[in-house]
C-alpha atoms as a PDB file:
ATOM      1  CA  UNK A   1      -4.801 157.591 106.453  1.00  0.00           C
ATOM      2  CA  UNK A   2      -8.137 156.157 107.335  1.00  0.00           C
ATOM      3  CA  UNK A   3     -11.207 157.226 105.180  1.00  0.00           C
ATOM      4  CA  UNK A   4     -13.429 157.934 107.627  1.00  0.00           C
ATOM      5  CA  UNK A   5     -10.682 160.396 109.010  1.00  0.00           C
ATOM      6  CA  UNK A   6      -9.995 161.787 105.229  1.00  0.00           C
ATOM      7  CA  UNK A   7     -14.311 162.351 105.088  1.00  0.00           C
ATOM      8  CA  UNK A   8     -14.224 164.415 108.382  1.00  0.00           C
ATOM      9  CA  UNK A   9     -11.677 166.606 107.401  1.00  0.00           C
ATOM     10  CA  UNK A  10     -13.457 166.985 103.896  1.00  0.00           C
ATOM     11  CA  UNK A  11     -16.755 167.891 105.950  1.00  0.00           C
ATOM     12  CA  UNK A  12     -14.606 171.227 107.317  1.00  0.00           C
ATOM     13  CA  UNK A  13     -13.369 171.904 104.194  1.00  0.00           C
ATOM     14  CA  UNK A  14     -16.632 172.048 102.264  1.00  0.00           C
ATOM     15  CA  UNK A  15     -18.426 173.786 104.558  1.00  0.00           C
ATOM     16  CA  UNK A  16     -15.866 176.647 104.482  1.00  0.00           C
ATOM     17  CA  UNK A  17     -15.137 176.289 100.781  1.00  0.00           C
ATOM     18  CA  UNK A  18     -18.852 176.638 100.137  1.00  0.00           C
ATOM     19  CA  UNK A  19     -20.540 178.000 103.126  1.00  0.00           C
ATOM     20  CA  UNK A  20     -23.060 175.244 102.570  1.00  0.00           C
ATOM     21  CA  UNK A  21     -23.882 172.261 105.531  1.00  0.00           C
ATOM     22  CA  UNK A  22     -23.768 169.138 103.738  1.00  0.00           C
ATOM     23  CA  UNK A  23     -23.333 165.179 104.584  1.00  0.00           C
ATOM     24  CA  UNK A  24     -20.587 164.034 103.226  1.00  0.00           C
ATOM     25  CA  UNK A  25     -21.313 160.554 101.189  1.00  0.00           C
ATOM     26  CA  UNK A  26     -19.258 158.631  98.608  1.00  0.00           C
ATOM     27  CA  UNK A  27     -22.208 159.161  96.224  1.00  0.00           C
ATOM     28  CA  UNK A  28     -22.220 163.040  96.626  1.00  0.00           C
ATOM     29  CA  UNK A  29     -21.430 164.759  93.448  1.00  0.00           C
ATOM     30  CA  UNK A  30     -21.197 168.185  92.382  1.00  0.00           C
ATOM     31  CA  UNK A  31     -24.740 167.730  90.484  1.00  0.00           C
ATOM     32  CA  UNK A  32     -25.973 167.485  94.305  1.00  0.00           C
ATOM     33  CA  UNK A  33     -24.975 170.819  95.528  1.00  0.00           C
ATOM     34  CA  UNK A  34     -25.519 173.927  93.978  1.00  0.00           C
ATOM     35  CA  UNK A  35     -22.820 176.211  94.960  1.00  0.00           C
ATOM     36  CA  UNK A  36     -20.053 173.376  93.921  1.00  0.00           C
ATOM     37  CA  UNK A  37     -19.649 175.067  90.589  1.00  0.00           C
ATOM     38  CA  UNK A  38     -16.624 175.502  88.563  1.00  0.00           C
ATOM     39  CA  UNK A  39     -14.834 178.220  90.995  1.00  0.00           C
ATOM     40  CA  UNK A  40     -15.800 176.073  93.992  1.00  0.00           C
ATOM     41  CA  UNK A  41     -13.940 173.089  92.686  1.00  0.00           C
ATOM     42  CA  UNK A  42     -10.519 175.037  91.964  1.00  0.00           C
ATOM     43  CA  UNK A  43     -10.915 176.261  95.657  1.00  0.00           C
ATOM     44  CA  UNK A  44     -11.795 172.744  96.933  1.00  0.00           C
ATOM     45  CA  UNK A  45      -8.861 170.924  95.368  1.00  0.00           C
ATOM     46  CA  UNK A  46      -6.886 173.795  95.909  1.00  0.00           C
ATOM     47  CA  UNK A  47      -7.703 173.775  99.727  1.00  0.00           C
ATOM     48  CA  UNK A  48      -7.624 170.053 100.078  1.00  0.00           C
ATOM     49  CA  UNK A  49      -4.490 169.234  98.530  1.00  0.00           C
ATOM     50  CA  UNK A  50      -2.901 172.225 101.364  1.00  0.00           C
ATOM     51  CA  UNK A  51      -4.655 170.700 104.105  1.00  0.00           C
ATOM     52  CA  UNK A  52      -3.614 167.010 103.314  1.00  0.00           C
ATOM     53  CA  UNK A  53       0.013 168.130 101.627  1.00  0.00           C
ATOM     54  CA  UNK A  54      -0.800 166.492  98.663  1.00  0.00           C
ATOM     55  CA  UNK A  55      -0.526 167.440  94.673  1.00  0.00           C
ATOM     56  CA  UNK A  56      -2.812 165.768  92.244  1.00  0.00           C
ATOM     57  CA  UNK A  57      -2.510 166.097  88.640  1.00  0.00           C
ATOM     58  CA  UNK A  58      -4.987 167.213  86.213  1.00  0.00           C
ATOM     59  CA  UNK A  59      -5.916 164.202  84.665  1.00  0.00           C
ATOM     60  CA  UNK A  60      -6.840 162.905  88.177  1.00  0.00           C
ATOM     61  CA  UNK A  61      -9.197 165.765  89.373  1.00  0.00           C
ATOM     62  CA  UNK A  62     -10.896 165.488  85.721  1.00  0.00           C
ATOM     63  CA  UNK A  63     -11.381 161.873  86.426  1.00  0.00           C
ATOM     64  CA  UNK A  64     -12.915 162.626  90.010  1.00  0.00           C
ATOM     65  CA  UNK A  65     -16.476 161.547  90.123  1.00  0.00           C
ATOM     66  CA  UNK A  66     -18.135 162.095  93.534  1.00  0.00           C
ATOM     67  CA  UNK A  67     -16.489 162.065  97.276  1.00  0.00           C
ATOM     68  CA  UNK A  68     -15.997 158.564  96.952  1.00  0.00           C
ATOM     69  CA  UNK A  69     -13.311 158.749  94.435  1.00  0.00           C
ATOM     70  CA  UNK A  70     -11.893 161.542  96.438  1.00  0.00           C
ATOM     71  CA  UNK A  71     -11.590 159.920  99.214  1.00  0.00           C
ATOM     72  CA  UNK A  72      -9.833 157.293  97.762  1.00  0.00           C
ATOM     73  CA  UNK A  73      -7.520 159.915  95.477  1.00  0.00           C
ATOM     74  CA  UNK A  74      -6.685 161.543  98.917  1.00  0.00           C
ATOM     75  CA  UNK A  75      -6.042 157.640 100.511  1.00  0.00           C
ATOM     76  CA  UNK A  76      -3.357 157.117  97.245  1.00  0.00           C
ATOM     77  CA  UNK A  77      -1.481 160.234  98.092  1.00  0.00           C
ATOM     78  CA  UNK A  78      -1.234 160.342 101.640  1.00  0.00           C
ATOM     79  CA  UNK A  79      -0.344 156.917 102.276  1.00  0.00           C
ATOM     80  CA  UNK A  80       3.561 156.399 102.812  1.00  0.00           C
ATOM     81  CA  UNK A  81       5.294 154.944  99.395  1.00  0.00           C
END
């Protein structure tokens, strides 16, 4: 799955996860947005991994640094092994 495909979908997802507009950019963190708190990142993964049928573990959603690396976690799990 192309990233640019994986970011547009992510778009629609945190806008109705947070009810926030934001630009999506591999930089963006959760220090950049105010209403990505601790809840909002349960619901995000939660939704994302639904919307892509995907299952991360733990250790990778702790590692997850900004959009970028989520992007790329998303890339890892929906391409065909």
């Amino acid at each position: 799955m192309d990233s640019d495909v994986i970011t547009k979908r992510l778009q629609d997802i945190f806008q109705d996860v947070m009810d926030v507009e934001v630009e999506l950019s591999p930089e963006l963190s959760a220090k950049d947005i105010a209403e990505w708190d601790s809840l909002a990142h349960v619901r995000l993964i939660v939704t994302i991994e639904r919307a892509f049928k995907v299952k991360f573990a733990a250790a990778e959603v702790s590692a997850l640094k900004n959009v970028g690396d989520l992007v790329a976690l998303i890339e890892r799990h929906a391409s065909p092994r």
